[in-house]
C-alpha atoms as a PDB file:
ATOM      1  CA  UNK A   1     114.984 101.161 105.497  1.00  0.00           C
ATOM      2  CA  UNK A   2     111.041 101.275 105.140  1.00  0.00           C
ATOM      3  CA  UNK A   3     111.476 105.151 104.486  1.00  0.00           C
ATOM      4  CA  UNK A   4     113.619 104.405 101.790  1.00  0.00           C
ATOM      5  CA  UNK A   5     111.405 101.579 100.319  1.00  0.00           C
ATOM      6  CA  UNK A   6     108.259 103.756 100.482  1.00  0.00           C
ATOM      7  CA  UNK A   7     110.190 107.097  98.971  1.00  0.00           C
ATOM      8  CA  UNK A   8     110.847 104.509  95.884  1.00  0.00           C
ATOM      9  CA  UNK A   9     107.249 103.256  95.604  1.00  0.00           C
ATOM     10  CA  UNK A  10     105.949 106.934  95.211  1.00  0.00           C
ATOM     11  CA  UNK A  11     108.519 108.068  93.136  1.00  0.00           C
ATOM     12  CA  UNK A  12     107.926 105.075  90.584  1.00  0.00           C
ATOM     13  CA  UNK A  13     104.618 106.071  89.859  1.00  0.00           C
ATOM     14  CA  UNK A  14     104.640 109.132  88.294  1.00  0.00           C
ATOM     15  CA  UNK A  15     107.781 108.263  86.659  1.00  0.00           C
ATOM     16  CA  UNK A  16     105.848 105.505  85.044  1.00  0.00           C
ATOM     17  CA  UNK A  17     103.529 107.959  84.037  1.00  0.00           C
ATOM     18  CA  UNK A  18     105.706 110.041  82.403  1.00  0.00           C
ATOM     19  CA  UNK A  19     107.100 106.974  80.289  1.00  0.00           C
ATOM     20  CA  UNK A  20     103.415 106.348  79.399  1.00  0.00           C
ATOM     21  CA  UNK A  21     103.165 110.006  78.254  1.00  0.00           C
ATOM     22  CA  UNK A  22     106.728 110.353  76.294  1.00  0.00           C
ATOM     23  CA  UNK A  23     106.194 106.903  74.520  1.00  0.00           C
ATOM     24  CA  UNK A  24     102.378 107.163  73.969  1.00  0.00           C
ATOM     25  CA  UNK A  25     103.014 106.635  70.257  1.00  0.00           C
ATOM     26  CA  UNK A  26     105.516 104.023  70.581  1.00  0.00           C
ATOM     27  CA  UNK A  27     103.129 101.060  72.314  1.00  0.00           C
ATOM     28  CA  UNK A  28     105.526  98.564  71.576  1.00  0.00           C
ATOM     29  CA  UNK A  29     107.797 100.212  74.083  1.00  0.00           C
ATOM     30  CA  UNK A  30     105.174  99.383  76.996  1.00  0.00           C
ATOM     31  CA  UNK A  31     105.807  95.745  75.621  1.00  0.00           C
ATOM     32  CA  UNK A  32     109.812  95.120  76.544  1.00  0.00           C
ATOM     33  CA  UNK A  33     108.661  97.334  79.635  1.00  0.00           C
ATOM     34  CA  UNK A  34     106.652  94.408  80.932  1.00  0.00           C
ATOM     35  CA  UNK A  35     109.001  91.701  79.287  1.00  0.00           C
ATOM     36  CA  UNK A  36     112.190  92.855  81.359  1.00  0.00           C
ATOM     37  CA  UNK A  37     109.954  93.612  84.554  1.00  0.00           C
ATOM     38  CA  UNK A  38     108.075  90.299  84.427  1.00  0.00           C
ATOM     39  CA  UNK A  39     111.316  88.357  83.856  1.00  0.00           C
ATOM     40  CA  UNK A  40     113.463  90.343  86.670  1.00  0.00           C
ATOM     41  CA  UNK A  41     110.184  89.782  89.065  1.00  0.00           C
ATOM     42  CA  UNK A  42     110.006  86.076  88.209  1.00  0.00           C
ATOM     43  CA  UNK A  43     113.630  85.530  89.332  1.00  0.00           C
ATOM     44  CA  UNK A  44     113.291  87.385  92.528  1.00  0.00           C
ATOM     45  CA  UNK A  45     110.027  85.192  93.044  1.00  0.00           C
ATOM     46  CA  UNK A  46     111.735  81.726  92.436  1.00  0.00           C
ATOM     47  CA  UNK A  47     114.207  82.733  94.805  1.00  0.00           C
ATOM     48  CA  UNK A  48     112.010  83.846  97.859  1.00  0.00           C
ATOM     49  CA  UNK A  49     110.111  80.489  96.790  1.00  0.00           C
ATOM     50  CA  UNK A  50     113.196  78.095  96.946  1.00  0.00           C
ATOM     51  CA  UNK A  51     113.862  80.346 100.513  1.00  0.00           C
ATOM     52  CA  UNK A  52     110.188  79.779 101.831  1.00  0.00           C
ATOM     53  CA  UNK A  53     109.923  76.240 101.203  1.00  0.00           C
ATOM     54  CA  UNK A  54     113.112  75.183 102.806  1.00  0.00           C
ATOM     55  CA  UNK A  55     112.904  76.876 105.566  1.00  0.00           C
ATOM     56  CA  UNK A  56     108.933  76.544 106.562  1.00  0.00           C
ATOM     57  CA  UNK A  57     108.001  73.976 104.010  1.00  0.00           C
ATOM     58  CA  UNK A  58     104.746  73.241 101.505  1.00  0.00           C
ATOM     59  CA  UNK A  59     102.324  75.144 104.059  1.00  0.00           C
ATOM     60  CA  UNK A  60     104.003  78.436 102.740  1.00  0.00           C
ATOM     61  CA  UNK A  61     103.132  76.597  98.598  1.00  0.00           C
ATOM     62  CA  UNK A  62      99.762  77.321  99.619  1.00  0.00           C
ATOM     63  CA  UNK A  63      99.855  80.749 101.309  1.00  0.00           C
ATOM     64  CA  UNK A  64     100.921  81.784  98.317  1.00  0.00           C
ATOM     65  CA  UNK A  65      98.448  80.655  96.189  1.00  0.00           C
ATOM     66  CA  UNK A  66      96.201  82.303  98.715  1.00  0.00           C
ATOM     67  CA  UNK A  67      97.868  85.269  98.062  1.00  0.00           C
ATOM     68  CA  UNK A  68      97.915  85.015  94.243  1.00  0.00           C
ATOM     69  CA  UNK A  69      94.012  84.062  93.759  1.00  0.00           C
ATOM     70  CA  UNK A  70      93.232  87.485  96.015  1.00  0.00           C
ATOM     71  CA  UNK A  71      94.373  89.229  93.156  1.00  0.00           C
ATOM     72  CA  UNK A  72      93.392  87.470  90.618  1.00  0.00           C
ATOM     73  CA  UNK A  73      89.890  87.477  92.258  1.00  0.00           C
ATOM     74  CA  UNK A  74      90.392  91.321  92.546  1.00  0.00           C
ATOM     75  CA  UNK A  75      91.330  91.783  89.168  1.00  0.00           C
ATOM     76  CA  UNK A  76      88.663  89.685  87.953  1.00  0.00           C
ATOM     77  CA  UNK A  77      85.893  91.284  89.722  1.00  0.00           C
ATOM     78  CA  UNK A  78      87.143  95.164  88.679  1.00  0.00           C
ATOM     79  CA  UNK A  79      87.559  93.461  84.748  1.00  0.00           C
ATOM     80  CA  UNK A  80      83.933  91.898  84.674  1.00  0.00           C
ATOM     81  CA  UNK A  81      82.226  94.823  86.367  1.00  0.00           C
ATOM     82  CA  UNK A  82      84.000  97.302  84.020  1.00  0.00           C
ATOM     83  CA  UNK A  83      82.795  95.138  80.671  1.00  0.00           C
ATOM     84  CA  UNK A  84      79.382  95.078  82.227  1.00  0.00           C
ATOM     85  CA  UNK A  85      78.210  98.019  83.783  1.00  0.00           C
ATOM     86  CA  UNK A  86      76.842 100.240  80.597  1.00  0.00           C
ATOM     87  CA  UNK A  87      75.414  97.333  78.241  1.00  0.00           C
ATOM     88  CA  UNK A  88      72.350  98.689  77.885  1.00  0.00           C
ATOM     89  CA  UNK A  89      74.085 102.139  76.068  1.00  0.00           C
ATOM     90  CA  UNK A  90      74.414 102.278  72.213  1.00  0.00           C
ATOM     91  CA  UNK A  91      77.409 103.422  69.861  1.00  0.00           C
ATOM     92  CA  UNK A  92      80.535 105.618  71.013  1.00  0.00           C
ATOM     93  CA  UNK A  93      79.358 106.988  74.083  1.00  0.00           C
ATOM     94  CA  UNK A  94      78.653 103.419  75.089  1.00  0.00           C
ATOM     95  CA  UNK A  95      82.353 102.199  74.332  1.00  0.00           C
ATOM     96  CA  UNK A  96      83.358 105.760  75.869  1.00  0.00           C
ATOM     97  CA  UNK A  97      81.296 104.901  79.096  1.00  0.00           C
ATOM     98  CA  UNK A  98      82.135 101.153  79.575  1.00  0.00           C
ATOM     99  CA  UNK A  99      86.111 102.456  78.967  1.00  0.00           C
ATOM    100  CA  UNK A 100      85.579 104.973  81.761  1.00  0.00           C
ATOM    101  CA  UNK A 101      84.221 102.636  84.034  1.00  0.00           C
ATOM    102  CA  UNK A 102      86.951  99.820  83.120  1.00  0.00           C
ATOM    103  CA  UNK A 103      89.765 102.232  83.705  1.00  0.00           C
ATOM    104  CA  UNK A 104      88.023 103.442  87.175  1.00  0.00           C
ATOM    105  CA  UNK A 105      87.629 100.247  88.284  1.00  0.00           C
ATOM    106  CA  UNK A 106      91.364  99.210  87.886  1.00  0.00           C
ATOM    107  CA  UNK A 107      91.942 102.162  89.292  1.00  0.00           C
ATOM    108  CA  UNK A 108      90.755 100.957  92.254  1.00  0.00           C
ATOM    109  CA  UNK A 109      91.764  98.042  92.522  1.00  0.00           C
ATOM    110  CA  UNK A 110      95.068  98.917  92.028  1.00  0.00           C
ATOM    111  CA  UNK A 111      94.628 101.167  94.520  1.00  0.00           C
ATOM    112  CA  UNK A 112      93.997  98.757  97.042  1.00  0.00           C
ATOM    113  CA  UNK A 113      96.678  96.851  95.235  1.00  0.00           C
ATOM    114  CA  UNK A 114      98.755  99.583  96.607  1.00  0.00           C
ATOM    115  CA  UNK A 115      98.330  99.428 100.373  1.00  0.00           C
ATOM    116  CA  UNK A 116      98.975  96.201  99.852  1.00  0.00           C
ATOM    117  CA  UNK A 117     102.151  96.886  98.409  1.00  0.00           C
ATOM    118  CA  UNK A 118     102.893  99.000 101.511  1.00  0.00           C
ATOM    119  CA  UNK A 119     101.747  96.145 104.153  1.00  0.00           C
ATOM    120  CA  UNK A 120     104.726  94.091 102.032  1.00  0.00           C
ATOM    121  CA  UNK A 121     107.204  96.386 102.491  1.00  0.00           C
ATOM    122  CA  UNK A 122     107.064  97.093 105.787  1.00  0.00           C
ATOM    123  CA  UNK A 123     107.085  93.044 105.969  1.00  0.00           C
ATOM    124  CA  UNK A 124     110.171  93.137 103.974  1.00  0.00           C
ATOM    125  CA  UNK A 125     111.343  96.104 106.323  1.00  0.00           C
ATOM    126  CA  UNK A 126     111.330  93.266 108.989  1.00  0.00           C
ATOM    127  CA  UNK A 127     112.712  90.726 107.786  1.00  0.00           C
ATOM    128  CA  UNK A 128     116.731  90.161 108.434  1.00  0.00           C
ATOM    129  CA  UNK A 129     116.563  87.788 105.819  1.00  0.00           C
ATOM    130  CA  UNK A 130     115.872  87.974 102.095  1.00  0.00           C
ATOM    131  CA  UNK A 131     113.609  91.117 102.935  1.00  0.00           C
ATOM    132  CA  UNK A 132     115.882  93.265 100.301  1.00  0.00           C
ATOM    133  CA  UNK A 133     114.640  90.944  97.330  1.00  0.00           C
ATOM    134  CA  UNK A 134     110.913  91.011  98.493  1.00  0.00           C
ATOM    135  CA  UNK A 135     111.461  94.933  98.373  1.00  0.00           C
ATOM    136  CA  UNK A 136     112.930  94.796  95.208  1.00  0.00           C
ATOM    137  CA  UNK A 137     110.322  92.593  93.382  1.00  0.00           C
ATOM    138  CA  UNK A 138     107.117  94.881  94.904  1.00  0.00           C
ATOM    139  CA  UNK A 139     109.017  98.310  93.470  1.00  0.00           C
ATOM    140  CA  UNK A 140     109.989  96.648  90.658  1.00  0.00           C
ATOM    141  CA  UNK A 141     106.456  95.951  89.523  1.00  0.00           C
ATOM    142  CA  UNK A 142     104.677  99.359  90.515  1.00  0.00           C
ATOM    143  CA  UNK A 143     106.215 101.057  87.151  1.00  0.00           C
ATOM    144  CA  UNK A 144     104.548  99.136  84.548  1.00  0.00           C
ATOM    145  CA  UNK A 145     101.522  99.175  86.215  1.00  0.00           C
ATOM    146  CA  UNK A 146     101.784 102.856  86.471  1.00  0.00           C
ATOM    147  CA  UNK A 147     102.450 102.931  82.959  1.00  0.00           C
ATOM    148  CA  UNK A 148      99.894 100.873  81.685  1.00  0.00           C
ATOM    149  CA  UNK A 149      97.363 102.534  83.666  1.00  0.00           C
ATOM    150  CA  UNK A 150      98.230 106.201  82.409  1.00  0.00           C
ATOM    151  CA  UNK A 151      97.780 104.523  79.236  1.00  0.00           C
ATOM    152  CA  UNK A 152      94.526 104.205  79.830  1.00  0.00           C
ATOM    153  CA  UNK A 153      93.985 107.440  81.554  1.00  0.00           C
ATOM    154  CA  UNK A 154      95.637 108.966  78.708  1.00  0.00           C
ATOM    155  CA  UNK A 155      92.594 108.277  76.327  1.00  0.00           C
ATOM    156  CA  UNK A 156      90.494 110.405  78.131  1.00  0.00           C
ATOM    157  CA  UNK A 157      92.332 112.840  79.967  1.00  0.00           C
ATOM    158  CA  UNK A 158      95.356 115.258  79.847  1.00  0.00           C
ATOM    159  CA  UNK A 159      98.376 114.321  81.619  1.00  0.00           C
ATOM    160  CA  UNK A 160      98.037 116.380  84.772  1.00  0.00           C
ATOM    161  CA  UNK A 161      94.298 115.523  85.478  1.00  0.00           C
ATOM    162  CA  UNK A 162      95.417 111.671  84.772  1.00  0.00           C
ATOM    163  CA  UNK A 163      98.450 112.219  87.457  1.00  0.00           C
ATOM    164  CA  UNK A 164      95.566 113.048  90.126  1.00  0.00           C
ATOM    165  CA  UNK A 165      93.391 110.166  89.619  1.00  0.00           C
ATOM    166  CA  UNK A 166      97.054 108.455  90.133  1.00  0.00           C
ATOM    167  CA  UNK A 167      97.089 109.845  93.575  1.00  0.00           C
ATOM    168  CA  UNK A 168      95.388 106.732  95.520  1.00  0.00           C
ATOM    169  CA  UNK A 169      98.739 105.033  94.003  1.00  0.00           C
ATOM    170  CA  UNK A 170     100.939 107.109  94.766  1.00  0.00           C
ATOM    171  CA  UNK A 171     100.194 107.781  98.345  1.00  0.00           C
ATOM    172  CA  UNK A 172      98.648 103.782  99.038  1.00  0.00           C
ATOM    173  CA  UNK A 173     102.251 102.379 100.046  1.00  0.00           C
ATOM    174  CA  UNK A 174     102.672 104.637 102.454  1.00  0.00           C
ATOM    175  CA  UNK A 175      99.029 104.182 104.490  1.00  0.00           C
ATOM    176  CA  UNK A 176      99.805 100.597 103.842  1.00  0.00           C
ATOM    177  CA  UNK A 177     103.417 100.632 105.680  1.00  0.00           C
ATOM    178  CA  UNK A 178     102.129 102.529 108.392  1.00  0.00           C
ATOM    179  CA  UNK A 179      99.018  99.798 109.082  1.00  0.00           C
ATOM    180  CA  UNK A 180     101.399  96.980 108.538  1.00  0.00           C
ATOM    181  CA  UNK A 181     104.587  98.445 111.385  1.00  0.00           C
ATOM    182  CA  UNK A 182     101.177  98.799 113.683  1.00  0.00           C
ATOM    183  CA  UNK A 183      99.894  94.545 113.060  1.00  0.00           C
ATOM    184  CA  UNK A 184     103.789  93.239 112.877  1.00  0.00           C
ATOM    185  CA  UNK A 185     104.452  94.777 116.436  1.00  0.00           C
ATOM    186  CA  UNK A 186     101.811  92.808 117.767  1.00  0.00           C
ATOM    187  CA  UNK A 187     100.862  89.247 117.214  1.00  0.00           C
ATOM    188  CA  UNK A 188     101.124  88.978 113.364  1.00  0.00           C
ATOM    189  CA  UNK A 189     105.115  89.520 113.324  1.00  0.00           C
ATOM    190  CA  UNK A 190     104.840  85.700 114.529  1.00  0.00           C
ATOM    191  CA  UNK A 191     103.660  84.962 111.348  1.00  0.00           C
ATOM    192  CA  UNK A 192     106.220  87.196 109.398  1.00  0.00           C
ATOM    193  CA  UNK A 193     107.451  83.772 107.224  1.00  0.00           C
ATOM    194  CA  UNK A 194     103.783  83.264 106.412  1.00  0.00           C
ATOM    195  CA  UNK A 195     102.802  86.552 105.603  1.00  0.00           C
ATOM    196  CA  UNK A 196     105.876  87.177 103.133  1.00  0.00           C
ATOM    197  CA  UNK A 197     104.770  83.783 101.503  1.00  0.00           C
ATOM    198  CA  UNK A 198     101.842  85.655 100.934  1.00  0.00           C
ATOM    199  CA  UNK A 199     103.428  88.951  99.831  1.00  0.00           C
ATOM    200  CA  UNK A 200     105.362  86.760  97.446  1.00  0.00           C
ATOM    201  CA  UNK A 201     101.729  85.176  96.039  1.00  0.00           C
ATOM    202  CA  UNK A 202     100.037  88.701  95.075  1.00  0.00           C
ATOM    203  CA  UNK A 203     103.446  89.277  92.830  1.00  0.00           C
ATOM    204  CA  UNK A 204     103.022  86.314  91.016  1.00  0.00           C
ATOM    205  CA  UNK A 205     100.214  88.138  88.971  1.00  0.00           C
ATOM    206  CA  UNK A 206     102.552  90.641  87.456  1.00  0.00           C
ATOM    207  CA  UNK A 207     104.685  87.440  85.780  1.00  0.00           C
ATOM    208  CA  UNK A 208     101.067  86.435  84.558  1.00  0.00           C
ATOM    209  CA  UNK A 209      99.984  89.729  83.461  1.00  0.00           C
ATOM    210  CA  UNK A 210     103.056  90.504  81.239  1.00  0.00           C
ATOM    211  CA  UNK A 211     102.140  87.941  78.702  1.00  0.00           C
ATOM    212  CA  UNK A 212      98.445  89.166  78.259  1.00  0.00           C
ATOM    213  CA  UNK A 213      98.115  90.969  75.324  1.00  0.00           C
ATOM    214  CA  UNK A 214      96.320  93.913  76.184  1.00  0.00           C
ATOM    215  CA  UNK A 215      98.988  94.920  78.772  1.00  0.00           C
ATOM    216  CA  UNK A 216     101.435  95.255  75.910  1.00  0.00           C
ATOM    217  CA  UNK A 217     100.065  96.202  72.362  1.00  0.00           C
ATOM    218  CA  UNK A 218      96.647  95.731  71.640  1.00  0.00           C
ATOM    219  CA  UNK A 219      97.388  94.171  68.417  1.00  0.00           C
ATOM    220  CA  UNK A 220     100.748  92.230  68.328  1.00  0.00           C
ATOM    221  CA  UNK A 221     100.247  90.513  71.662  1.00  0.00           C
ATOM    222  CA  UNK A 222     103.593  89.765  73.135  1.00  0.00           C
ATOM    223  CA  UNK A 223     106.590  90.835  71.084  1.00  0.00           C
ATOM    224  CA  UNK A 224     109.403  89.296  70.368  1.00  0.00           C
ATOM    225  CA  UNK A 225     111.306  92.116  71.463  1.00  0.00           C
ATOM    226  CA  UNK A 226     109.230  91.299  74.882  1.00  0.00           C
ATOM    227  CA  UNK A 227     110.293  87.869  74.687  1.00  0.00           C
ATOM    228  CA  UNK A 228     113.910  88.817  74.423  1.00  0.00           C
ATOM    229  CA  UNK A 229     113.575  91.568  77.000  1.00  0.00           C
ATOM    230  CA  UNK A 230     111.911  89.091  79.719  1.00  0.00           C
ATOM    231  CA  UNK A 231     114.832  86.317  79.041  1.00  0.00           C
ATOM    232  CA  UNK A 232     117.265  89.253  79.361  1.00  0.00           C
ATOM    233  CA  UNK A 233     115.211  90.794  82.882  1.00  0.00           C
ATOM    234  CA  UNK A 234     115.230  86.972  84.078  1.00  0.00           C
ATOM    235  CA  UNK A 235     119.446  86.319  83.193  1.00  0.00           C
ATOM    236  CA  UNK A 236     120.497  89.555  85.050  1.00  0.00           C
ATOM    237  CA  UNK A 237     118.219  89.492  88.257  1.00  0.00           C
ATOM    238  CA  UNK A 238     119.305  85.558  88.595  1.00  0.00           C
ATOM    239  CA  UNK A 239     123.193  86.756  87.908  1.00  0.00           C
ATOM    240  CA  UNK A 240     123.164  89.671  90.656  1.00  0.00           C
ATOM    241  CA  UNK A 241     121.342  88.033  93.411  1.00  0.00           C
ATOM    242  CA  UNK A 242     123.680  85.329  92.820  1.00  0.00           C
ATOM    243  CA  UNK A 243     126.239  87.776  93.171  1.00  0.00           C
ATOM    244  CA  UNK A 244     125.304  89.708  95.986  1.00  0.00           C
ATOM    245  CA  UNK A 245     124.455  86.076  98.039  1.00  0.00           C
ATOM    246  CA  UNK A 246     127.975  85.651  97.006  1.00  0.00           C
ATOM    247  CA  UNK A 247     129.791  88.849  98.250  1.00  0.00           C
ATOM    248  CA  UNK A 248     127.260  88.732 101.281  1.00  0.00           C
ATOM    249  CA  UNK A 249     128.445  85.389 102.194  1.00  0.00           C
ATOM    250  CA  UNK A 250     132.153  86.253 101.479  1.00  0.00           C
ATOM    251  CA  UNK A 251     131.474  89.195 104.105  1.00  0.00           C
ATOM    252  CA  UNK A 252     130.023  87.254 106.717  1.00  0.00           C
ATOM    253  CA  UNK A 253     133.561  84.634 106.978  1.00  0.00           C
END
């Protein structure tokens, strides 16, 4: 199963490139992108959340705020450094230069946002229970960042040379699986509950980030059409897990 989970998570970047590409000229596109990702993702989280807490209890709360200010702190740090770095240039090559090193340094950190998205799924690779939905919310997430990032790229580069600098993304999940089947065989598979609370913390960004207005237009904020398209995302996600928990439960009597 963690072969199939990491063959999605490479294939979702590039195809989230490509949307970047196609619709380039259509921002309010990237918009209901994050609206019906951010809703579907906040479903799947309120789920694992309701799981978590019944089953472990409030220690698990606060494992995944743990998880949720690391990335925040992350992002943070890459944001601030990026707005920082070249304020003693003048006029467009200073706005060129501070872009550059913005966009580099989300690069990176979503690049070590990406092993961490492999260390998840082989934790969701583990777990008999619920580990599906805790795939599903880390590959659901990995295309609008994609997109939004080639955005960026986009600015300065052509489409090929911006699909390299992807490659840290692309290939990240995969050195991140393979260093989380190597701790989970040892002592930290004893801690699988705790360490999914935590996977389930470092998604709860992407909810956040999909009502910031510079990860949808960089004028009109959050659409409505966003609006409507993260209800929507929220309504269907709740529906089919419901469904599935159903059938599943049918199947097991």
């Amino acid at each position: 199963m963690l072969i199939f989970y990491l063959v999605i998570a490479t294939v979702t970047t590039p195809l989230g490139a490509g949307i970047a590409f196609i619709s380039r000229t259509q921002k309010r596109h990237f918009g209901i992108i994050f609206g019906v990702t951010a809703g579907a993702v906040l479903s799947i989280l309120l789920m694992l959340m309701i799981h978590l807490y019944t089953e472990i209890g409030y220690t698990t709360v606060l494992v995944m705020w743990g998880g949720f200010l690391l990335i925040s702190a992350l992002e943070y740090f890459t944001a601030r450094r990026g707005a920082s770095t070249t304020g003693h240039a003048s006029g467009k090559d200073a706005s060129r230069k501070q872009t550059l090193w913005g966009v580099n340094l989300s690069l990176l950190g979503l690049s070590i946002h990406s092993l961490a998205d492999g260390f998840n799924l082989a934790i969701a690779a583990q777990k008999e229970t619920f580990g599906g939905l805790l795939a599903l919310g880390i590959l659901t997430h990995r295309l609008p960042i994609a997109t939004l990032i080639t955005v960026a790229l986009l600015r300065d580069y052509r489409f090929l040379k911006a699909l390299g600098k992807l490659t840290p993304l692309i290939v990240g999940p995969i050195f991140g699986a393979l260093l989380g089947e190597h701790l989970l065989q040892g002592t930290f598979r004893e801690l699988i509950e705790y360490l999914t609370a935590f996977a389930v913390g470092t998604l709860l960004h992407v909810v956040r980030d999909g009502f910031k207005e510079n990860n949808t237009t960089e004028s009109e904020g959050f659409s409505n059409a966003a609006k409507v398209m993260f209800i929507i995302g929220f309504i269907l996600t709740s529906c089919a897990i419901y469904f599935f928990e159903r059938l599943e439960f049918e199947h097991l009597h």
